[in-house]
PDB file of N, CA and C in Angstrom:
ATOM      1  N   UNK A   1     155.680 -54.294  95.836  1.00  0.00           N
ATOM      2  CA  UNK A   1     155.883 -54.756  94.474  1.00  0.00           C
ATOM      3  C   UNK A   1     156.320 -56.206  94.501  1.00  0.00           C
ATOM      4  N   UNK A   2     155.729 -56.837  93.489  1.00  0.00           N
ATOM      5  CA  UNK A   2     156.361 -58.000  93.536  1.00  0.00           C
ATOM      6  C   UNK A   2     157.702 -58.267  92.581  1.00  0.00           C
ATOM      7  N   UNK A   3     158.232 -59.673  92.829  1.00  0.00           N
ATOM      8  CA  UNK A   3     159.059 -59.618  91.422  1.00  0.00           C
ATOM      9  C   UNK A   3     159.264 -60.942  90.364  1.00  0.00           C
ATOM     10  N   UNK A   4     159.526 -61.002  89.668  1.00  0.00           N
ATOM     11  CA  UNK A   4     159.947 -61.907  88.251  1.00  0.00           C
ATOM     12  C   UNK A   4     161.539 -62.280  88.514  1.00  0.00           C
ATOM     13  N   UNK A   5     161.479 -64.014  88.410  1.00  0.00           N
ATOM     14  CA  UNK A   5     162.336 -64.503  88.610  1.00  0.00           C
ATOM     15  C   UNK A   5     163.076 -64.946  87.293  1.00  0.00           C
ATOM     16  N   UNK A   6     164.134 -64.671  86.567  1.00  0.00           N
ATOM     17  CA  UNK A   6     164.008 -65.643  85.234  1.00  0.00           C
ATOM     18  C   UNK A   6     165.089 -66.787  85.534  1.00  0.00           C
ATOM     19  N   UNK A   7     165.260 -68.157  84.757  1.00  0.00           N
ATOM     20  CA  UNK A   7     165.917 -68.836  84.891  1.00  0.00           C
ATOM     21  C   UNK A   7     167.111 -68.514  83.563  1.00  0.00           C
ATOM     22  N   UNK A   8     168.701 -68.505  83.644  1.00  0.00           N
ATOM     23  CA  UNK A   8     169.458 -68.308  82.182  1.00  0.00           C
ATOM     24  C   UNK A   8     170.762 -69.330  82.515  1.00  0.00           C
ATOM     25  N   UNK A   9     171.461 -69.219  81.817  1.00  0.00           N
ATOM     26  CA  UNK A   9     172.665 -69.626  82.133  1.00  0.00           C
ATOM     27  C   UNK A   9     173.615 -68.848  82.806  1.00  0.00           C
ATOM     28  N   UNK A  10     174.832 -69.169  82.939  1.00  0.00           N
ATOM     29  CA  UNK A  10     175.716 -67.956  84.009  1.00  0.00           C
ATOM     30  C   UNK A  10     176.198 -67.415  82.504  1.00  0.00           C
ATOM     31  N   UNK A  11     176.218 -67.964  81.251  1.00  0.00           N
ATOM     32  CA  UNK A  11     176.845 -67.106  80.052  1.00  0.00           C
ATOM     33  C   UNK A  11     175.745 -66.242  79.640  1.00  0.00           C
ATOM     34  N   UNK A  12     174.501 -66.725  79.753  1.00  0.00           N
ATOM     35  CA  UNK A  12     173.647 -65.614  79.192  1.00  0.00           C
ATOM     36  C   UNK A  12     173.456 -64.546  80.361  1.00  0.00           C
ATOM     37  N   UNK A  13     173.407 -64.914  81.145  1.00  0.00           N
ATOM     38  CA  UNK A  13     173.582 -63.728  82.524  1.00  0.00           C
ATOM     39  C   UNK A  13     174.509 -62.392  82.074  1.00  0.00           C
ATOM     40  N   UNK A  14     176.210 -63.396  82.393  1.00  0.00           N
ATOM     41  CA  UNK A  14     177.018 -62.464  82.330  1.00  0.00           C
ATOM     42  C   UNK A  14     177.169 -61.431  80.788  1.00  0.00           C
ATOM     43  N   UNK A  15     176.686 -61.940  79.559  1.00  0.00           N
ATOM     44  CA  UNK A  15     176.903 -61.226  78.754  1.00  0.00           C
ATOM     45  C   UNK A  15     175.199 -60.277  78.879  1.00  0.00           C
ATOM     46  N   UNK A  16     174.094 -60.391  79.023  1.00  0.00           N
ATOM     47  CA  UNK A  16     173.206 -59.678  79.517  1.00  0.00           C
ATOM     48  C   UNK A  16     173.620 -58.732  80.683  1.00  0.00           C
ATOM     49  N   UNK A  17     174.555 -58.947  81.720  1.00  0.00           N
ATOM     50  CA  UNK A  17     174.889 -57.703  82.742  1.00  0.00           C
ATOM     51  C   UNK A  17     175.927 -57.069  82.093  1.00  0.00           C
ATOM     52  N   UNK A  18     176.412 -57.389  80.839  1.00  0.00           N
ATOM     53  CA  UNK A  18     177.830 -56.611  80.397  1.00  0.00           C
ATOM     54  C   UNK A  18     176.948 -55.563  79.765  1.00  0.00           C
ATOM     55  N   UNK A  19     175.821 -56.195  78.654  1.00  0.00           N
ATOM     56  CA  UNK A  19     174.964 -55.481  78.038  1.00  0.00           C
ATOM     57  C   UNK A  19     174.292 -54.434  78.917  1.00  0.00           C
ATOM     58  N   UNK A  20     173.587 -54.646  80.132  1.00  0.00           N
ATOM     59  CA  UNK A  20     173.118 -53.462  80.849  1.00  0.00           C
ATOM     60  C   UNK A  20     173.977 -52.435  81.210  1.00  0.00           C
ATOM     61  N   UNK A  21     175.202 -52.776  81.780  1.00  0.00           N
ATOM     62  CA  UNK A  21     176.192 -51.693  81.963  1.00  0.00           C
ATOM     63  C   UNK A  21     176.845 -50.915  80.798  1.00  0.00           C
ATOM     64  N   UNK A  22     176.914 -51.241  79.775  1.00  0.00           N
ATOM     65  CA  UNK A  22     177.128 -50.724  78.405  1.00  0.00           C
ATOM     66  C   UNK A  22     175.932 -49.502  78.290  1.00  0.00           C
ATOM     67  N   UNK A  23     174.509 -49.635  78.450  1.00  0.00           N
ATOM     68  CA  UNK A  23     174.045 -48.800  78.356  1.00  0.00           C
ATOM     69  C   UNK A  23     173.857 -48.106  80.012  1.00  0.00           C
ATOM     70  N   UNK A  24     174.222 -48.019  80.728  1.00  0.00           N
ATOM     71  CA  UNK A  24     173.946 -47.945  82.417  1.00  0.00           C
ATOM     72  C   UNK A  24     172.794 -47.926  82.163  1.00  0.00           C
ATOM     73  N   UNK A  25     172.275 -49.108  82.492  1.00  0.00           N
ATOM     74  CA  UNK A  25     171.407 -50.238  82.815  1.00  0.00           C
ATOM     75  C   UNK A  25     171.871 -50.713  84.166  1.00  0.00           C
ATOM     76  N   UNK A  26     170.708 -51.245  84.869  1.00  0.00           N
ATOM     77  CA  UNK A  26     170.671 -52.089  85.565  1.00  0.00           C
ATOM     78  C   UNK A  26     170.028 -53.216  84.678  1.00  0.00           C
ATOM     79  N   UNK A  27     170.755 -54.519  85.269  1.00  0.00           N
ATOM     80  CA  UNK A  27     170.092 -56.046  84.722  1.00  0.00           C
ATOM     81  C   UNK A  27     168.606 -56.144  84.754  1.00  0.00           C
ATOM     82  N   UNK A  28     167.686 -55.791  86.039  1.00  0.00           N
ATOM     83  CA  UNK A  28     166.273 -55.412  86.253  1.00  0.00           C
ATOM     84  C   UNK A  28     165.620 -54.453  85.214  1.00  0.00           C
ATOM     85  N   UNK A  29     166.664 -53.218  84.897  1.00  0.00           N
ATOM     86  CA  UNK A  29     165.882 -52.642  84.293  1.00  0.00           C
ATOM     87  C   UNK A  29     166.212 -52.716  82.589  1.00  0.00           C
ATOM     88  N   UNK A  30     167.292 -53.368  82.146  1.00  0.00           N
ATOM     89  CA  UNK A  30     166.794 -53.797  80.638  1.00  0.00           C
ATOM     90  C   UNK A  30     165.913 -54.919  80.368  1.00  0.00           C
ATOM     91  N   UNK A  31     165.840 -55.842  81.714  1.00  0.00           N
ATOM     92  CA  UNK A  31     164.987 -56.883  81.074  1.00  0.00           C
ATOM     93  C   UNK A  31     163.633 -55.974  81.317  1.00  0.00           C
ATOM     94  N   UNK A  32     163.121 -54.873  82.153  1.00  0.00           N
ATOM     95  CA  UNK A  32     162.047 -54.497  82.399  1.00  0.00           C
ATOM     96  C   UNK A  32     161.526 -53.560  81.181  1.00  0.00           C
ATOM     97  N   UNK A  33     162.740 -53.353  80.133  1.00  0.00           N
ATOM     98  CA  UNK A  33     162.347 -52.563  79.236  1.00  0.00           C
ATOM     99  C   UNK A  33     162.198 -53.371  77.955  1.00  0.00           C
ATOM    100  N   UNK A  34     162.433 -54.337  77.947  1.00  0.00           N
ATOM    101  CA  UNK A  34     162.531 -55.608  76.792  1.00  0.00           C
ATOM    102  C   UNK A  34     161.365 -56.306  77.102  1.00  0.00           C
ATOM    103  N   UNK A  35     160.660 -56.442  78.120  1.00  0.00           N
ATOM    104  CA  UNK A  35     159.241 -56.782  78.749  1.00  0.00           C
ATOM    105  C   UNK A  35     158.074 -55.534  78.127  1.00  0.00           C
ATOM    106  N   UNK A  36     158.199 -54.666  78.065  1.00  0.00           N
ATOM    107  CA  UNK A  36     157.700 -53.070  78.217  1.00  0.00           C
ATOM    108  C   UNK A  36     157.634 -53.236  76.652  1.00  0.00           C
ATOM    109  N   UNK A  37     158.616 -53.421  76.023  1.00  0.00           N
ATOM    110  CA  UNK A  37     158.156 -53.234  74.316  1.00  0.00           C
ATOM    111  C   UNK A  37     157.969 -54.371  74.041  1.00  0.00           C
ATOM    112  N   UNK A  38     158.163 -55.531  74.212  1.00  0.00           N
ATOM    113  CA  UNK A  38     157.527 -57.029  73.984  1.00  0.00           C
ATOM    114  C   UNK A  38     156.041 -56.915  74.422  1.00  0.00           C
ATOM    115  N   UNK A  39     155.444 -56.403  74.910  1.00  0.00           N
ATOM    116  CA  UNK A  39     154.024 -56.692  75.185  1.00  0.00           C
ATOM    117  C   UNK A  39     153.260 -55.691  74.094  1.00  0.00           C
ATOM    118  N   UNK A  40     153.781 -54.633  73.776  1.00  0.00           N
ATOM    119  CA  UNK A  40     153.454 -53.249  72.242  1.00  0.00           C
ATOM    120  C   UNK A  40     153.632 -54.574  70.950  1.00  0.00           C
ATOM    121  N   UNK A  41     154.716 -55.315  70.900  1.00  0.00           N
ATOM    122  CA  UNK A  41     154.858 -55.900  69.856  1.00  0.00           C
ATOM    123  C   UNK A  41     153.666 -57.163  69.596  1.00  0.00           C
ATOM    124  N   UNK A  42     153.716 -57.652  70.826  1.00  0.00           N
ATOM    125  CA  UNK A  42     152.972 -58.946  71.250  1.00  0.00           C
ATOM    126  C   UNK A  42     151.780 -58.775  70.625  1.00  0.00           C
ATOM    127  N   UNK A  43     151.585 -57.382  70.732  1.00  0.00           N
ATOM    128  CA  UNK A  43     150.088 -57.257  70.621  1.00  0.00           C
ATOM    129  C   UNK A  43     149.033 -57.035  69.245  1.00  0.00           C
ATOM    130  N   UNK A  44     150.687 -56.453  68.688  1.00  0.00           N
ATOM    131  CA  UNK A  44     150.583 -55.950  67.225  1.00  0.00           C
ATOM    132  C   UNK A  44     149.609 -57.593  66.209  1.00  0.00           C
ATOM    133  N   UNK A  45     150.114 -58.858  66.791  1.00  0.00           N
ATOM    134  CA  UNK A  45     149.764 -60.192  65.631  1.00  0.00           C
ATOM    135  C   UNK A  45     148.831 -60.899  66.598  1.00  0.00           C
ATOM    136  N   UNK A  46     148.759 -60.710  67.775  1.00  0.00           N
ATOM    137  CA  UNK A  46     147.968 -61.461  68.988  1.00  0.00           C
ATOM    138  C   UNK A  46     146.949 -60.425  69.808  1.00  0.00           C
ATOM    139  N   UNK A  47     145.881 -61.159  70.385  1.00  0.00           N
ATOM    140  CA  UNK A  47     144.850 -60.492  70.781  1.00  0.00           C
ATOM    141  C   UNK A  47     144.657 -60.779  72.479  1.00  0.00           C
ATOM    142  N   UNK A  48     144.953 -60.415  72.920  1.00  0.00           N
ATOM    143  CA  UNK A  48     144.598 -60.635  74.879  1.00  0.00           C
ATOM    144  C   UNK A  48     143.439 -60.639  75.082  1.00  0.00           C
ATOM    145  N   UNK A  49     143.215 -61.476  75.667  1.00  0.00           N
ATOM    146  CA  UNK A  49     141.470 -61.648  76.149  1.00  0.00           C
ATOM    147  C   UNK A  49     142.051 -61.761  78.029  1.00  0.00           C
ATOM    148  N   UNK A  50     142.128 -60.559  78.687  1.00  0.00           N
ATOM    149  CA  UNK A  50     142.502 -60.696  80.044  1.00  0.00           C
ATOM    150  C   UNK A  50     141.290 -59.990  81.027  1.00  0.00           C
ATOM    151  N   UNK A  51     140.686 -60.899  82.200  1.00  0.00           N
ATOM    152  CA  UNK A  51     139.475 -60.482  82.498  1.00  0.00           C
ATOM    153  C   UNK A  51     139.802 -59.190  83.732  1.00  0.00           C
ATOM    154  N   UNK A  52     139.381 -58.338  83.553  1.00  0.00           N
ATOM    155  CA  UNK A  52     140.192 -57.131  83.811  1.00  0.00           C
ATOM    156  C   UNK A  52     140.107 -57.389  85.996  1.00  0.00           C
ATOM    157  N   UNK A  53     140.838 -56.813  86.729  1.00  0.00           N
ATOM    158  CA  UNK A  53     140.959 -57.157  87.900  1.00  0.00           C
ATOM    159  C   UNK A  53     139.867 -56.380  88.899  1.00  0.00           C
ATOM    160  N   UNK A  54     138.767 -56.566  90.309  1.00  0.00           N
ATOM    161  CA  UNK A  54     137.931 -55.980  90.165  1.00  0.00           C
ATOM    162  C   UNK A  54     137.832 -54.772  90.731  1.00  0.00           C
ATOM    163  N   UNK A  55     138.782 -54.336  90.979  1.00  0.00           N
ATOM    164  CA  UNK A  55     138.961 -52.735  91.161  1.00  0.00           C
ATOM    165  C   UNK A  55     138.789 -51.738  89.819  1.00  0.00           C
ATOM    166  N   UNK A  56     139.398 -52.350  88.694  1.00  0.00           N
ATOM    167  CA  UNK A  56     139.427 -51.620  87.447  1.00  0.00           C
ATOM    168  C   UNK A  56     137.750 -52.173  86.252  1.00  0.00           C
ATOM    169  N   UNK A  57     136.946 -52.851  87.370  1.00  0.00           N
ATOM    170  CA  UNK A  57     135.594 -52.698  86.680  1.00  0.00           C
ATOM    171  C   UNK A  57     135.011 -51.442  86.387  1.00  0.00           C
ATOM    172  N   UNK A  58     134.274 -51.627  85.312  1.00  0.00           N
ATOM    173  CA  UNK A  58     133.294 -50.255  85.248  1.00  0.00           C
ATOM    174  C   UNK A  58     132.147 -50.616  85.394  1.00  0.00           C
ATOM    175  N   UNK A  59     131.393 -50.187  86.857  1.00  0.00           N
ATOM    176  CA  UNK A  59     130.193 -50.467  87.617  1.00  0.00           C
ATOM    177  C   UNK A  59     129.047 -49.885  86.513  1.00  0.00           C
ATOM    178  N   UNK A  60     129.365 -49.313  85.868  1.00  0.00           N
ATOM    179  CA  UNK A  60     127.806 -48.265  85.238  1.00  0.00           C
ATOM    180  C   UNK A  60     127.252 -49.663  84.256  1.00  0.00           C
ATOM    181  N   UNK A  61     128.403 -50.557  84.419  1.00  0.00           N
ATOM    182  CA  UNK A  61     128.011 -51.670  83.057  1.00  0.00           C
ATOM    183  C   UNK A  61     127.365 -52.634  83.837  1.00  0.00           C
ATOM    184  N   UNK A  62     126.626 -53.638  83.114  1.00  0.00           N
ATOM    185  CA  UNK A  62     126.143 -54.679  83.515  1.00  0.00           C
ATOM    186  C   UNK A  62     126.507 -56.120  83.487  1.00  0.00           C
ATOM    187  N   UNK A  63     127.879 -55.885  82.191  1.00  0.00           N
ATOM    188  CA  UNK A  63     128.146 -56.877  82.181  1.00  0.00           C
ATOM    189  C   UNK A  63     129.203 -57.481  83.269  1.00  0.00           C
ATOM    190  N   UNK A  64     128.427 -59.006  83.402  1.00  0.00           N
ATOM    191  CA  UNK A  64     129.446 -59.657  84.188  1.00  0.00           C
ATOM    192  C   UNK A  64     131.409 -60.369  84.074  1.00  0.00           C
ATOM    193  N   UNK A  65     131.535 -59.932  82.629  1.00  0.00           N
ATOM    194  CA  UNK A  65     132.871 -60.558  82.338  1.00  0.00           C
ATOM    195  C   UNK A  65     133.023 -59.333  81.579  1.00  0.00           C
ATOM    196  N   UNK A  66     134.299 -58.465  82.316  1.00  0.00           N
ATOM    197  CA  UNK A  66     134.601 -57.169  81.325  1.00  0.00           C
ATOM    198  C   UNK A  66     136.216 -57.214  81.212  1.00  0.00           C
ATOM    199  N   UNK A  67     137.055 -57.459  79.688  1.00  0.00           N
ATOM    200  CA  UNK A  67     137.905 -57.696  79.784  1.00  0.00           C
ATOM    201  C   UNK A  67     139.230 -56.047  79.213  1.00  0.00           C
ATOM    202  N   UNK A  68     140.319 -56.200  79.540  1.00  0.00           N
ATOM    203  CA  UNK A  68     141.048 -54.742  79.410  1.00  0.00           C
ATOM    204  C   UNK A  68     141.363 -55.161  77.701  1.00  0.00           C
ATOM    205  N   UNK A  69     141.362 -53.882  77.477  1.00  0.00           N
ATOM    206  CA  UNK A  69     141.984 -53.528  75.860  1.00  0.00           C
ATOM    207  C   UNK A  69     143.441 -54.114  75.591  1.00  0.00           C
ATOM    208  N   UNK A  70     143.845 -53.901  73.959  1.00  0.00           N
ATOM    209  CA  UNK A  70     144.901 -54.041  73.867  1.00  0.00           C
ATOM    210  C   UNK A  70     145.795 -52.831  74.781  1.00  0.00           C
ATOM    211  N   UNK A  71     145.304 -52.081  73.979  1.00  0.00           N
ATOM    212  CA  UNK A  71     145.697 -50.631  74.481  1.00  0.00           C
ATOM    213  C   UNK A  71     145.767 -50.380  76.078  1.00  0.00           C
ATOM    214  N   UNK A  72     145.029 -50.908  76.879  1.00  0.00           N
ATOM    215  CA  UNK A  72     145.097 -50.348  78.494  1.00  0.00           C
ATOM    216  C   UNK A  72     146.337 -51.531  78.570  1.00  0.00           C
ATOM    217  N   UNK A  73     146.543 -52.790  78.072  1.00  0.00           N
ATOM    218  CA  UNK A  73     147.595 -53.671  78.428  1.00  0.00           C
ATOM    219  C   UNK A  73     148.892 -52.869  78.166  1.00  0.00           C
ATOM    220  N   UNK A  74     148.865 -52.347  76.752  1.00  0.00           N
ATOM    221  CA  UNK A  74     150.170 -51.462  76.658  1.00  0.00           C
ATOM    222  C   UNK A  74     150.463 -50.668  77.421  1.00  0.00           C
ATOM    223  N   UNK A  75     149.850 -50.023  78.020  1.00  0.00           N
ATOM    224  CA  UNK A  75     150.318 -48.858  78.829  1.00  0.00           C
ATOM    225  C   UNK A  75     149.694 -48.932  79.910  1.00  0.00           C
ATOM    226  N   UNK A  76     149.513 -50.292  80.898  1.00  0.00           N
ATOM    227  CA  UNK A  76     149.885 -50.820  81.770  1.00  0.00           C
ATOM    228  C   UNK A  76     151.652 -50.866  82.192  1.00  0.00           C
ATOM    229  N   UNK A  77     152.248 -51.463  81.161  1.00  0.00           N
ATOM    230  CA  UNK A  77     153.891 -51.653  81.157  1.00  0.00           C
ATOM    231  C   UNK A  77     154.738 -51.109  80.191  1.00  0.00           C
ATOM    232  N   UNK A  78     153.870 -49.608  79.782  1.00  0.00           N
ATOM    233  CA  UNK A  78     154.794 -48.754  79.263  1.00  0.00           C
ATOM    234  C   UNK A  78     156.257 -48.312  79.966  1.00  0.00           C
ATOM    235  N   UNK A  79     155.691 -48.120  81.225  1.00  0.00           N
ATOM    236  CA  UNK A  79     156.591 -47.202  82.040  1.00  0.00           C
ATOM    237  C   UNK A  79     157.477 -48.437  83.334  1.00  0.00           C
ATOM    238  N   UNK A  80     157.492 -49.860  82.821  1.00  0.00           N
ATOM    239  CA  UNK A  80     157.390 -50.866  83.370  1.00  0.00           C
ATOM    240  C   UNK A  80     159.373 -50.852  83.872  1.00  0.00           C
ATOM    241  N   UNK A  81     160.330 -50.468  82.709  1.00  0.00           N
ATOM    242  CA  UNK A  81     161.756 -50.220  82.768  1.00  0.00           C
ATOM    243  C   UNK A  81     162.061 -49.277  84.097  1.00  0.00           C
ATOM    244  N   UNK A  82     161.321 -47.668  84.137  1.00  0.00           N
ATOM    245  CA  UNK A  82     161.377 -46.562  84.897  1.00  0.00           C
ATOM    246  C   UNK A  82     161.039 -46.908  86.948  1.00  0.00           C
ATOM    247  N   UNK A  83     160.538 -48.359  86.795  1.00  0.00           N
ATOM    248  CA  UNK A  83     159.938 -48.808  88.080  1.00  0.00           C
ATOM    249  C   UNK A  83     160.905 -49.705  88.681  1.00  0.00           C
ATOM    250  N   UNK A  84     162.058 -49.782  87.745  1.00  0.00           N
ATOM    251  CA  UNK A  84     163.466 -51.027  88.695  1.00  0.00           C
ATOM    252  C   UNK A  84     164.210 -49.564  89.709  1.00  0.00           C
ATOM    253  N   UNK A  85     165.213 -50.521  90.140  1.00  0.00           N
ATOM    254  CA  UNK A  85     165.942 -50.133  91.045  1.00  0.00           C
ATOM    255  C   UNK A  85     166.712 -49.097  89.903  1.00  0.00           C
ATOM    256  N   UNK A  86     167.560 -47.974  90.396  1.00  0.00           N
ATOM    257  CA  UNK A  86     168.410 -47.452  89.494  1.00  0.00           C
ATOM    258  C   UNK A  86     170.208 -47.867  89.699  1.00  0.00           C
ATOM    259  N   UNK A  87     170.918 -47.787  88.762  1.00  0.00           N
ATOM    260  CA  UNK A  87     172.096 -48.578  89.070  1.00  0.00           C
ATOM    261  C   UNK A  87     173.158 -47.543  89.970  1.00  0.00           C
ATOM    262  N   UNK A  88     174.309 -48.415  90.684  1.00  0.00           N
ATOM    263  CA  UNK A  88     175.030 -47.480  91.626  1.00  0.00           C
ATOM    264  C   UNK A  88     176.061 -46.610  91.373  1.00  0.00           C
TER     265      UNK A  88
END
């Protein structure tokens, strides 16, 4: 897996890790769940044009540029929170 680096301040940090532990959260996994419904929302006023990767082609087609749905993007990173570390 890879990972996402973000840049914040040490105040937005520390009140974001107070916030994860409030809900036992890990820091990874509320931002992974604030990622997870930001891309459902994103999608709701904006349109993704993403050229899909070539394992997830569908060969029966001919076309040469086949791009993923809104919908396969959503639930790509539905389950995107459930994939962090869990807290100790």
């Amino acid at each position: 897996m890879r990972r996402l680096n973000l840049k914040m301040t040490d105040k937005q940090y520390e009140v974001f890790e107070k916030w994860a532990k409030s809900e036992s959260r890990t820091v990874e996994n509320l931002t992974a769940m604030f990622l997870s419904n930001g891309v459902e929302y994103h999608l709701v006023d904006n349109e993704a044009c993403v050229k899909k990767l070539e394992n997830d082609l569908n060969q029966s087609l001919d076309h040469k540029y086949q791009y993923y749905s809104d919908e396969e993007i959503t639930n790509l990173y539905e389950h995107l929170a459930l994939q962090q570390d869990r807290p100790d």
